[in-house]
C-alpha atoms as a PDB file:
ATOM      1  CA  UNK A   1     -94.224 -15.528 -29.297  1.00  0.00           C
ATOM      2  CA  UNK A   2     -93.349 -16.005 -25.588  1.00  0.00           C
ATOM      3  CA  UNK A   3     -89.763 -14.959 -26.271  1.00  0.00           C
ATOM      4  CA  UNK A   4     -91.396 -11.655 -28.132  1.00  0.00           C
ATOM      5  CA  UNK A   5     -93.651 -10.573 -24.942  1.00  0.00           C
ATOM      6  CA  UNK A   6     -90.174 -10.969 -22.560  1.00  0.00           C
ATOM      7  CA  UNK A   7     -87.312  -9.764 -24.895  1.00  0.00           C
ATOM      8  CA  UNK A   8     -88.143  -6.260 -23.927  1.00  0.00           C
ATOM      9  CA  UNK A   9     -88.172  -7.066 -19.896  1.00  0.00           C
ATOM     10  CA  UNK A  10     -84.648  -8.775 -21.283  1.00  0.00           C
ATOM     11  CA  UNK A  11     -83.191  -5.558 -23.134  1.00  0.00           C
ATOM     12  CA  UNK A  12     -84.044  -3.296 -20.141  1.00  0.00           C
ATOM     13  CA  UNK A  13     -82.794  -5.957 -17.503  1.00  0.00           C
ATOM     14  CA  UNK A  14     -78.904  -6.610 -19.855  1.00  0.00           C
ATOM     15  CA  UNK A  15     -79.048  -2.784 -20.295  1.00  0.00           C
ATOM     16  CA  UNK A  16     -79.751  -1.074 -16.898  1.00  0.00           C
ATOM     17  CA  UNK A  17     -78.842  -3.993 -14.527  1.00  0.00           C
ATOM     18  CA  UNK A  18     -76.311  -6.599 -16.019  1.00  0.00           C
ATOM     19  CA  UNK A  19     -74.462  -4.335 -18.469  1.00  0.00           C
ATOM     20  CA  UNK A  20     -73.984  -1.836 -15.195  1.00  0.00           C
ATOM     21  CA  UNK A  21     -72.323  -5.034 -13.100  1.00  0.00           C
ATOM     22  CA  UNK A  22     -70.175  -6.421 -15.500  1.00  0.00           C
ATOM     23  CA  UNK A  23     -68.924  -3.060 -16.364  1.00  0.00           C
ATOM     24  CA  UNK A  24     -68.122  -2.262 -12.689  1.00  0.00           C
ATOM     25  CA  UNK A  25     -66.602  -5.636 -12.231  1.00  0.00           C
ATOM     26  CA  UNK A  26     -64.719  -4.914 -15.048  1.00  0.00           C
ATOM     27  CA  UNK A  27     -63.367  -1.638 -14.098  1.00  0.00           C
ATOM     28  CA  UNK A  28     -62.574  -2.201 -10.598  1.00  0.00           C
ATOM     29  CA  UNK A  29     -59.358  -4.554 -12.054  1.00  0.00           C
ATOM     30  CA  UNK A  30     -58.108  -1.801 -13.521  1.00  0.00           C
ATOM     31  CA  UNK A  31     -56.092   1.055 -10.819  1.00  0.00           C
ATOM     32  CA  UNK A  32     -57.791   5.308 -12.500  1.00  0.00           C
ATOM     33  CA  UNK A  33     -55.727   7.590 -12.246  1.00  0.00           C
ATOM     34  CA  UNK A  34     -57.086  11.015 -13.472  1.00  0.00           C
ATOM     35  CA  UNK A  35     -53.604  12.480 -14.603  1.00  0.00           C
ATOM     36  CA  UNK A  36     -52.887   9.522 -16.724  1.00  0.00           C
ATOM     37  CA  UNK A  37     -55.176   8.814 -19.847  1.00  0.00           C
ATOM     38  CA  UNK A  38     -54.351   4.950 -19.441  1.00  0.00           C
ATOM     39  CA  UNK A  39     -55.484   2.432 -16.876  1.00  0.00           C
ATOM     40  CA  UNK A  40     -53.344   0.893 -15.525  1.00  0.00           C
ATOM     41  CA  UNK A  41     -54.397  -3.377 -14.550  1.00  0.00           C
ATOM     42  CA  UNK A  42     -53.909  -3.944 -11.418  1.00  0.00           C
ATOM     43  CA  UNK A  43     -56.034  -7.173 -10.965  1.00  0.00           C
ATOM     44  CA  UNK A  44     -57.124  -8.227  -7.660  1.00  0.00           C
ATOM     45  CA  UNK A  45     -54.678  -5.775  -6.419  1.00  0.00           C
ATOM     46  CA  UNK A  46     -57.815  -3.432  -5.222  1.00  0.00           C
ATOM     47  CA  UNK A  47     -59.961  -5.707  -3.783  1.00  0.00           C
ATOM     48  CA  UNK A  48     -56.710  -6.742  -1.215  1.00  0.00           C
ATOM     49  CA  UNK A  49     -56.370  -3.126  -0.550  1.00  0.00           C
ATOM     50  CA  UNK A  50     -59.748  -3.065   0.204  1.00  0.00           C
ATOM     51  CA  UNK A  51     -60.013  -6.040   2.758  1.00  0.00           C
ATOM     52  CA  UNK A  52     -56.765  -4.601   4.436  1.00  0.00           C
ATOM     53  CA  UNK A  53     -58.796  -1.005   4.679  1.00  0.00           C
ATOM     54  CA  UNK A  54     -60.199  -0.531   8.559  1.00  0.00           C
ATOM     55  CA  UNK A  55     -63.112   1.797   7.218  1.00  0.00           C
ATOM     56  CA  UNK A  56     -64.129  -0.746   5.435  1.00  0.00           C
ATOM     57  CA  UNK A  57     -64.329  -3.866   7.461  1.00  0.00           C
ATOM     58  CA  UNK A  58     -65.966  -0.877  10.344  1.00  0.00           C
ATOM     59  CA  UNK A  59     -68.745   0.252   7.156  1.00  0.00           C
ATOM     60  CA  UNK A  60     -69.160  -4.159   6.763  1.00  0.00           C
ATOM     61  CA  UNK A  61     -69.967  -4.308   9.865  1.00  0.00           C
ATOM     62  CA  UNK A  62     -72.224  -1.722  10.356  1.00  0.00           C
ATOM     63  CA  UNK A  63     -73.903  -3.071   6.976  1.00  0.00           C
ATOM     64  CA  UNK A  64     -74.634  -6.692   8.733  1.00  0.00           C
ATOM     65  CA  UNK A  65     -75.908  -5.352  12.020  1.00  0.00           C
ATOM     66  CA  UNK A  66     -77.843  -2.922  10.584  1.00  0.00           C
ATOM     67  CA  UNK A  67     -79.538  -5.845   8.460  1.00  0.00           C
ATOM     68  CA  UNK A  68     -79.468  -7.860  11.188  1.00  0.00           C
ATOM     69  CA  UNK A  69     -81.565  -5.266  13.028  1.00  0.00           C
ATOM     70  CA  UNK A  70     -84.088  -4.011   9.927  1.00  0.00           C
ATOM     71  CA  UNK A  71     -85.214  -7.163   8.159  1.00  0.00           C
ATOM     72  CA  UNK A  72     -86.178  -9.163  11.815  1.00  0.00           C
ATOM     73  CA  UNK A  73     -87.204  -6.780  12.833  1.00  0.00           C
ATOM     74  CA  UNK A  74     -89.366  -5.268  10.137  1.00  0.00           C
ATOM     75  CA  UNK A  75     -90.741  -9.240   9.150  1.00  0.00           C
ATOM     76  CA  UNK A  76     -91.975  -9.249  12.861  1.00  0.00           C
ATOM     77  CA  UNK A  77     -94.006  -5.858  13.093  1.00  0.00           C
ATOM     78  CA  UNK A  78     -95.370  -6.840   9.404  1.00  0.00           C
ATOM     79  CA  UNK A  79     -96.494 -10.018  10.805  1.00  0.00           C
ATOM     80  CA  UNK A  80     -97.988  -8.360  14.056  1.00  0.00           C
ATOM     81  CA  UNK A  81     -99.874  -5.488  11.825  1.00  0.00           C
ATOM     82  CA  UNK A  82    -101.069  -8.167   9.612  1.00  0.00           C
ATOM     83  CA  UNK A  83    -102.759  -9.607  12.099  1.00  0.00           C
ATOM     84  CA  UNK A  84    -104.080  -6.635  13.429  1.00  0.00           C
ATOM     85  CA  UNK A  85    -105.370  -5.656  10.004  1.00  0.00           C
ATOM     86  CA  UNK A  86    -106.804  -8.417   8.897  1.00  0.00           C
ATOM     87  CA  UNK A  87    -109.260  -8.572  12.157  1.00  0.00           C
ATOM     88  CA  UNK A  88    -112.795  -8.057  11.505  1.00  0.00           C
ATOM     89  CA  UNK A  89    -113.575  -4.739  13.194  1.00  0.00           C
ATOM     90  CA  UNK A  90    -114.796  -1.325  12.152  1.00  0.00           C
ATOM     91  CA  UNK A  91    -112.269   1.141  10.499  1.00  0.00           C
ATOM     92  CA  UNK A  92    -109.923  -1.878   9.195  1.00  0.00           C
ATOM     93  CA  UNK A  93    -109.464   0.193   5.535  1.00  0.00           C
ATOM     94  CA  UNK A  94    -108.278   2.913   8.342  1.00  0.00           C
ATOM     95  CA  UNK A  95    -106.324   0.758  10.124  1.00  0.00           C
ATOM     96  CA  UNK A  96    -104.439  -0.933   6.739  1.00  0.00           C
ATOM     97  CA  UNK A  97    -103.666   2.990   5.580  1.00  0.00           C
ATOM     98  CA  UNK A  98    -102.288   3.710   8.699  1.00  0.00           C
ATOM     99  CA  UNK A  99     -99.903   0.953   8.769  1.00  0.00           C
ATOM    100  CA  UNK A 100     -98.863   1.197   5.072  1.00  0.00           C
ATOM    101  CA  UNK A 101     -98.938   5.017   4.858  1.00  0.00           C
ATOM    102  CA  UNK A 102     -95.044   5.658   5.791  1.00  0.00           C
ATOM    103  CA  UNK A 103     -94.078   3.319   2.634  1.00  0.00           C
ATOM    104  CA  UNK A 104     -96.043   5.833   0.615  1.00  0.00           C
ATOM    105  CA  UNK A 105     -93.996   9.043   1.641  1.00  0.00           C
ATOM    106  CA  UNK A 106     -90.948   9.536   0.055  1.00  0.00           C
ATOM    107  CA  UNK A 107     -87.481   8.641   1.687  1.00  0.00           C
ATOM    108  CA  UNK A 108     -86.607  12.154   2.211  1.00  0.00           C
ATOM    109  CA  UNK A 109     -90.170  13.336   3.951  1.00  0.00           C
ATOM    110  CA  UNK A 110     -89.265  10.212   6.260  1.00  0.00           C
ATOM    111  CA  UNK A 111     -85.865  11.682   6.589  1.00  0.00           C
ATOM    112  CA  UNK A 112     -86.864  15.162   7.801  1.00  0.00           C
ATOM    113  CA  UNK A 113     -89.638  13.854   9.729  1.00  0.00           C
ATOM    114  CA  UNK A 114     -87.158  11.365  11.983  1.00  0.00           C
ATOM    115  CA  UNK A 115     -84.712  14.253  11.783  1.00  0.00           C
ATOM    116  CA  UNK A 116     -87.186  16.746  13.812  1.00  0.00           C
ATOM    117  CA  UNK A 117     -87.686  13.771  16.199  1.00  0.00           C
ATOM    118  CA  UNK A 118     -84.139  13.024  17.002  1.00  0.00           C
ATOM    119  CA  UNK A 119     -82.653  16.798  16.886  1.00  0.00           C
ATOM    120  CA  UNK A 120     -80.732  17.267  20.471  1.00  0.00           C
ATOM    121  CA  UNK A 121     -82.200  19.777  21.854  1.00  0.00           C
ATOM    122  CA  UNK A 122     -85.758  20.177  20.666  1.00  0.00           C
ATOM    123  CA  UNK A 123     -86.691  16.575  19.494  1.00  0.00           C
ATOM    124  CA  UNK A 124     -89.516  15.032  20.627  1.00  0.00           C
ATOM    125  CA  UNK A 125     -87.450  12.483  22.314  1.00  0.00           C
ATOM    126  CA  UNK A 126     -84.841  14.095  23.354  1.00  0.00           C
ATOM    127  CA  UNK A 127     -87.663  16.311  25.269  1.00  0.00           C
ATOM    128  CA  UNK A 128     -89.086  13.156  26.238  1.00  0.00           C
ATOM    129  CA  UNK A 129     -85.613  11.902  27.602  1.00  0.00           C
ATOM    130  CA  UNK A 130     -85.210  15.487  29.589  1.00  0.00           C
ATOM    131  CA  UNK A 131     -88.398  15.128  31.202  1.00  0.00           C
ATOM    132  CA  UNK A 132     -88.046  11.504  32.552  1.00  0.00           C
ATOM    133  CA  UNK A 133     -85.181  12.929  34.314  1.00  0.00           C
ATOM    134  CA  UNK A 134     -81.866  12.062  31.309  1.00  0.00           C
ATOM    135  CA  UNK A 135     -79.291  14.363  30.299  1.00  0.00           C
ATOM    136  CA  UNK A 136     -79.383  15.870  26.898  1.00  0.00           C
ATOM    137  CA  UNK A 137     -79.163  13.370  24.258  1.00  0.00           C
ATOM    138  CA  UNK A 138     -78.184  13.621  20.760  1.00  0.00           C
ATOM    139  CA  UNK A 139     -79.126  10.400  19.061  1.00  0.00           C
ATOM    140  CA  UNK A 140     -77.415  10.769  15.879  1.00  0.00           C
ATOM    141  CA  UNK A 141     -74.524  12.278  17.049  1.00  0.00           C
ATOM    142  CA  UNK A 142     -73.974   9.573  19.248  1.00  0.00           C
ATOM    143  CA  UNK A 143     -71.569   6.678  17.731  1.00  0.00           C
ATOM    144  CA  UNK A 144     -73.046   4.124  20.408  1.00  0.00           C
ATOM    145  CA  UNK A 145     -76.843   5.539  18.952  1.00  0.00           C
ATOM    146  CA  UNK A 146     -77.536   6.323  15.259  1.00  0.00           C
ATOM    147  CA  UNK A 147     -76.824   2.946  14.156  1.00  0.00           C
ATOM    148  CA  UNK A 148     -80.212   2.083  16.314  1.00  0.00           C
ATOM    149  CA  UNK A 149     -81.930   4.949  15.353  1.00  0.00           C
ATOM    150  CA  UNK A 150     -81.556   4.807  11.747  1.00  0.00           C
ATOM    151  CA  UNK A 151     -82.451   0.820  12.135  1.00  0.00           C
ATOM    152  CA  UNK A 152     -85.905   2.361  14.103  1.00  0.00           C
ATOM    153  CA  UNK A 153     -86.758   4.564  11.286  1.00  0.00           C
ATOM    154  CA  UNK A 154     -85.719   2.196   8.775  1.00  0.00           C
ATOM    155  CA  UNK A 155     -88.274  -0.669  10.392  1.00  0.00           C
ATOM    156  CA  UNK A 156     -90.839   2.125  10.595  1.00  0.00           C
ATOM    157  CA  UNK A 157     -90.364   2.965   6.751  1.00  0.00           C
ATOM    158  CA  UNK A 158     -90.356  -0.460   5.418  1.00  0.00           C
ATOM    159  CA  UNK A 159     -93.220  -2.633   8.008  1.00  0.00           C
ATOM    160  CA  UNK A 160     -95.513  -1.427   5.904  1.00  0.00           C
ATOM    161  CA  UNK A 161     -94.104  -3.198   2.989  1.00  0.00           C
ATOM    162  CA  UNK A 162     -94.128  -6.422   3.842  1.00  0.00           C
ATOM    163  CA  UNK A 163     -97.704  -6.215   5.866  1.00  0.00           C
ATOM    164  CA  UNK A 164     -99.145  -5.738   2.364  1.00  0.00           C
ATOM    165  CA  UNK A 165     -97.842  -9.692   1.507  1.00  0.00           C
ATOM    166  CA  UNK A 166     -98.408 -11.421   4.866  1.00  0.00           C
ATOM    167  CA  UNK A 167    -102.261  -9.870   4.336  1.00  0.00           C
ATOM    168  CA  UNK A 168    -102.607 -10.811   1.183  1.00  0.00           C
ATOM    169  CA  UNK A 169    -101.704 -14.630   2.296  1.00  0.00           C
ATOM    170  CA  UNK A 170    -103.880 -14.318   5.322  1.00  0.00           C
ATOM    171  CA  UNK A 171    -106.836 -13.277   3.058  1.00  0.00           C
ATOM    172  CA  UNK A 172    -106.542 -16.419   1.198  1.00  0.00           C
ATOM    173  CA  UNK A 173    -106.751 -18.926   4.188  1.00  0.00           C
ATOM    174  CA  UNK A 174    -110.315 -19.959   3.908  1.00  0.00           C
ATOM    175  CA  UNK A 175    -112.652 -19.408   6.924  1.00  0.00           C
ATOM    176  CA  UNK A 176    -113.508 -23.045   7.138  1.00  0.00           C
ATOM    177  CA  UNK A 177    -109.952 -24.061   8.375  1.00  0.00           C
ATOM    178  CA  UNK A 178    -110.373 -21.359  11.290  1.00  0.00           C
ATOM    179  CA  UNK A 179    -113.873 -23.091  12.050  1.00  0.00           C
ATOM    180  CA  UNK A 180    -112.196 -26.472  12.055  1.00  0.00           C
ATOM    181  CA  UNK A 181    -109.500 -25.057  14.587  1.00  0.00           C
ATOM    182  CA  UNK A 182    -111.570 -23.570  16.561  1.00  0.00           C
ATOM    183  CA  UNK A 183    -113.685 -26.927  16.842  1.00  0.00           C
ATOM    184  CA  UNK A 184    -110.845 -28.961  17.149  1.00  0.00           C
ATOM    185  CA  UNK A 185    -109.620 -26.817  20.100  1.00  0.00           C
ATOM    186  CA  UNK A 186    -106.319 -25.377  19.362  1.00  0.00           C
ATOM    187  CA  UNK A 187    -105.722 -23.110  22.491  1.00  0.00           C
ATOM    188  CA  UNK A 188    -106.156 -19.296  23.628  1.00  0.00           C
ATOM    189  CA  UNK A 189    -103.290 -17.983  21.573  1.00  0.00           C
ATOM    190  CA  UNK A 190    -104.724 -19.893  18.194  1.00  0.00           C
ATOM    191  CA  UNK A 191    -108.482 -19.096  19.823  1.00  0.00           C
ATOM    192  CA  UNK A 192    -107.851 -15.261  19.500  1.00  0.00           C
ATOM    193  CA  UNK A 193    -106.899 -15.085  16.102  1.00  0.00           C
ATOM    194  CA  UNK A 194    -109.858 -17.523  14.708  1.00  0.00           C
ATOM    195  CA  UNK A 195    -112.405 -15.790  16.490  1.00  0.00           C
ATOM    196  CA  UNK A 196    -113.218 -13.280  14.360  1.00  0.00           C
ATOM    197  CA  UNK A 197    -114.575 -16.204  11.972  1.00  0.00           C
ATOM    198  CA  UNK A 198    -116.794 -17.774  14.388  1.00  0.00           C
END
């Protein structure tokens, strides 16, 4: 009976996610070449063309540091607004819809909102920029700049994620362990947090 309940989680899964990577495994031993009606095998001849390609090592690295810059980064502020949301204060269902709401937008609102923000000339910080006394800045035209600013949007899009789990955990600890920390003294930083249990 269990097997019934999951075999059609299993068809979907083999169907829409293995099938797909096998299949593209598969193909990319093989060289396409739209004149010819044959493939030709080529083995791992593409995959050493690919490691000896320079826009691809440059779009590698870009991948890492721009993971190296979101997920940090994004764990961090999730934490933080956790924290902040979980507080006992007035306006904390406010509070958690702030923080989550940019998850709920679609990619491409997010898109064309961070796009108004970072055009050149009439962005809100490249305004901000002119009137602290910079040049004119284009932040996505900039090699030495977009990868930054599409990590800032990115962490902005995604914080509100993760928040959701690192709540849910916090809402879990019982209120007796933050009594006992409290009495047992554990310090300002650890007193700030338990407080709102005393």
């Amino acid at each position: 009976m269990g097997w019934g309940f999951v075999l059609p989680s299993l068809l979907l899964l083999g169907l829409f996610t293995y099938y797909p990577m096998l299949k593209s495994v598969w193909l990319s031993l093989f060289e396409k070449n739209l004149a010819v009606r044959d493939q030709a095998f080529v083995g791992w001849g593409n995959y050493k063309l690919l490691l000896t390609d320079p826009v691809f090592g440059r779009s590698l690295r870009n991948n890492l540091w721009f993971a190296l810059g979101t997920v940090p980064a994004s764990m961090t502020l999730a934490f933080v607004m956790a924290l902040l949301a979980n507080k006992a204060i007035r306006g904390k269902g406010l509070i958690r819809m702030a923080f989550f709401y940019p998850n709920m937008i679609p990619m491409i609102a997010a898109a064309s909102i961070w796009l108004y923000l970072y055009m050149p000339q009439f962005g809100l910080f490249s305004r901000f920029i002119a009137w602290i006394g910079g040049g004119e800045v284009n932040l996505l035209g900039n090699p030495d700049t977009v990868l930054l600013s599409l990590i800032v949007m990115t962490v902005w899009k995604e914080a509100g994620y993760f928040m959701i789990f690192y709540l849910a955990g916090m809402q879990q600890i019982s209120k007796e362990l933050y009594e006992s920390a409290a009495v047992d003294g554990i310090g300002a930083w650890g007193e700030r947090f338990a407080s709102p249990f005393r």
